[in-house]
Protein backbone atom coordinates (compact mmCIF):
# COMPACT_ATOMS: atom_id res chain seq x y z
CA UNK A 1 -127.28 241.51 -13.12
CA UNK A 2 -129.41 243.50 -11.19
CA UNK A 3 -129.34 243.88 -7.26
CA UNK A 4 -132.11 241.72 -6.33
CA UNK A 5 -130.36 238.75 -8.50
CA UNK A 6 -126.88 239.36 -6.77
CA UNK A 7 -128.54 239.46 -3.65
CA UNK A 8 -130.89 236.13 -4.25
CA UNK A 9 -127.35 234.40 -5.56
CA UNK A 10 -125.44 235.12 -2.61
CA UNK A 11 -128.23 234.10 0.01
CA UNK A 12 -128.62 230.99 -2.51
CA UNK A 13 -124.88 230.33 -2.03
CA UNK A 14 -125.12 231.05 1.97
CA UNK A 15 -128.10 228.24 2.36
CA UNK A 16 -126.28 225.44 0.66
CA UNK A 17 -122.97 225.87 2.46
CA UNK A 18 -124.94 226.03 5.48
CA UNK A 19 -126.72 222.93 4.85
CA UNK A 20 -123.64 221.01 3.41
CA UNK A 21 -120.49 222.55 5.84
CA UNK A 22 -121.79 220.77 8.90
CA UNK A 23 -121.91 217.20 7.05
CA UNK A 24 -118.04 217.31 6.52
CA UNK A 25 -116.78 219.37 9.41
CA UNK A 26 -118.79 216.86 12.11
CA UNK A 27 -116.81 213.63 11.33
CA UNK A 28 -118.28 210.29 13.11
CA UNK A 29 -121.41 212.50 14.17
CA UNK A 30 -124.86 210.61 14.69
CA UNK A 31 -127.75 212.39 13.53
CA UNK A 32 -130.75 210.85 15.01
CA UNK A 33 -134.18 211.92 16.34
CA UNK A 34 -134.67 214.18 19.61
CA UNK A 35 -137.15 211.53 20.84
CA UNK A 36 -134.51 208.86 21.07
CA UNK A 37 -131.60 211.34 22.72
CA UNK A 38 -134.17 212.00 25.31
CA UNK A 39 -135.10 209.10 27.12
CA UNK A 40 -131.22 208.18 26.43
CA UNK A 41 -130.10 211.43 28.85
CA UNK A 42 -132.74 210.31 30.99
CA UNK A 43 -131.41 207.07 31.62
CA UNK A 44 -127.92 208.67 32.21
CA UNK A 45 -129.22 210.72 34.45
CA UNK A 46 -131.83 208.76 36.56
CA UNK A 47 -131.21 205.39 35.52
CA UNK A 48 -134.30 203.13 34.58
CA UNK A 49 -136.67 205.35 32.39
CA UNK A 50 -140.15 203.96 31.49
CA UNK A 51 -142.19 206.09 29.00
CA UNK A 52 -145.26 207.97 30.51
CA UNK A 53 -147.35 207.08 27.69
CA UNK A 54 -147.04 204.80 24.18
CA UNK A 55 -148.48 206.98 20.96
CA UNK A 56 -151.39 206.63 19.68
CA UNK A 57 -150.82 204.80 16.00
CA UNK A 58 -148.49 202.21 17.83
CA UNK A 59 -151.60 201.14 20.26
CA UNK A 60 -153.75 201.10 17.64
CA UNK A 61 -151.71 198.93 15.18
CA UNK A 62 -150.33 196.78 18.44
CA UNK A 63 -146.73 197.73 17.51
CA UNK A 64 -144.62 200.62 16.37
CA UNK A 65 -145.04 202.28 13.05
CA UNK A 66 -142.58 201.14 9.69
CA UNK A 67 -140.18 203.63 9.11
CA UNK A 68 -141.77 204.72 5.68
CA UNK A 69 -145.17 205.77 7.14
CA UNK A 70 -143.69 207.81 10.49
CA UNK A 71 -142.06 209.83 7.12
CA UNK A 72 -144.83 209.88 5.31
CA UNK A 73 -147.28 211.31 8.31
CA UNK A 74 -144.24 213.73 8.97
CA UNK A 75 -143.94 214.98 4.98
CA UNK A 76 -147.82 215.36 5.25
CA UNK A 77 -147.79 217.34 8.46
CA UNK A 78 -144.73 219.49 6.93
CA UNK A 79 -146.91 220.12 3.56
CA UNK A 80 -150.12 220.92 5.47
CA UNK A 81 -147.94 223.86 7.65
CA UNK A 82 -146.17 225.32 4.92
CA UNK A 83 -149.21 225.61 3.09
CA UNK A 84 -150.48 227.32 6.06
CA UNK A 85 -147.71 229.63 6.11
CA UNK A 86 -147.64 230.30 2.17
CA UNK A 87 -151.31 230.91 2.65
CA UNK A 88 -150.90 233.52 5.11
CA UNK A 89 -147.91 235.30 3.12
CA UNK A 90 -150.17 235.47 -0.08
CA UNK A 91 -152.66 237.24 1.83
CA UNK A 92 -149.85 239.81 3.32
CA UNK A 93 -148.87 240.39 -0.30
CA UNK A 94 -152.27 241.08 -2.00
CA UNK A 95 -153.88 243.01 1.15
CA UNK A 96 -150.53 245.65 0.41
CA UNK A 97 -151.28 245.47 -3.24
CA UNK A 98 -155.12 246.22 -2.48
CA UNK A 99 -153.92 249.09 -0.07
CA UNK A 100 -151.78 250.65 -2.68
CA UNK A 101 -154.11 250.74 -5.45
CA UNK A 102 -156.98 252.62 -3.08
């Protein structure tokens, strides 16, 4: 196995103990959105909270959003910035392959 390999196994190996250690060392743990935990500290904090602003879908539909299409905008907006990004690395590669063969 060449070096590359060996080193693309172990990083492999490194991501999906990263991703699954914290799911069985974090017993009882609530893994919820940021949004949420926010105005929840606030309210600790300050006591009554009322929100500054509602977003825009939920005024527009007169109520909040079904769980399925919040993840469905958010797998959309996740597609369109990795493409973005994969985009940008393609050009990085072939602008050093153009430079090399000049």
């Amino acid at each position: 196995m060449s070096k590359n390999k060996k080193t693309a196994v172990v990083l492999l190996i490194l991501v999906v103990l990263i991703a699954v250690i914290p799911l069985f060392a974090l017993k009882g743990a609530e893994f919820g959105g940021s949004d949420d935990a926010g105005s929840v500290m606030i309210e600790k904090i300050q006591g009554e909270y009322t929100p500054w602003f509602t977003p825009v879908l939920e005024t527009a539909l007169d109520g909040e959003l079904p769980g399925e299409v919040e993840s469905l905008i958010f797998c959309v907006q996740t597609g369109i910035g990795v493409g973005i990004i994969a985009f940008i690395m393609g050009r990085f590669v072939e602008r050093k392959k153009w430079q090399s063969m000049e």
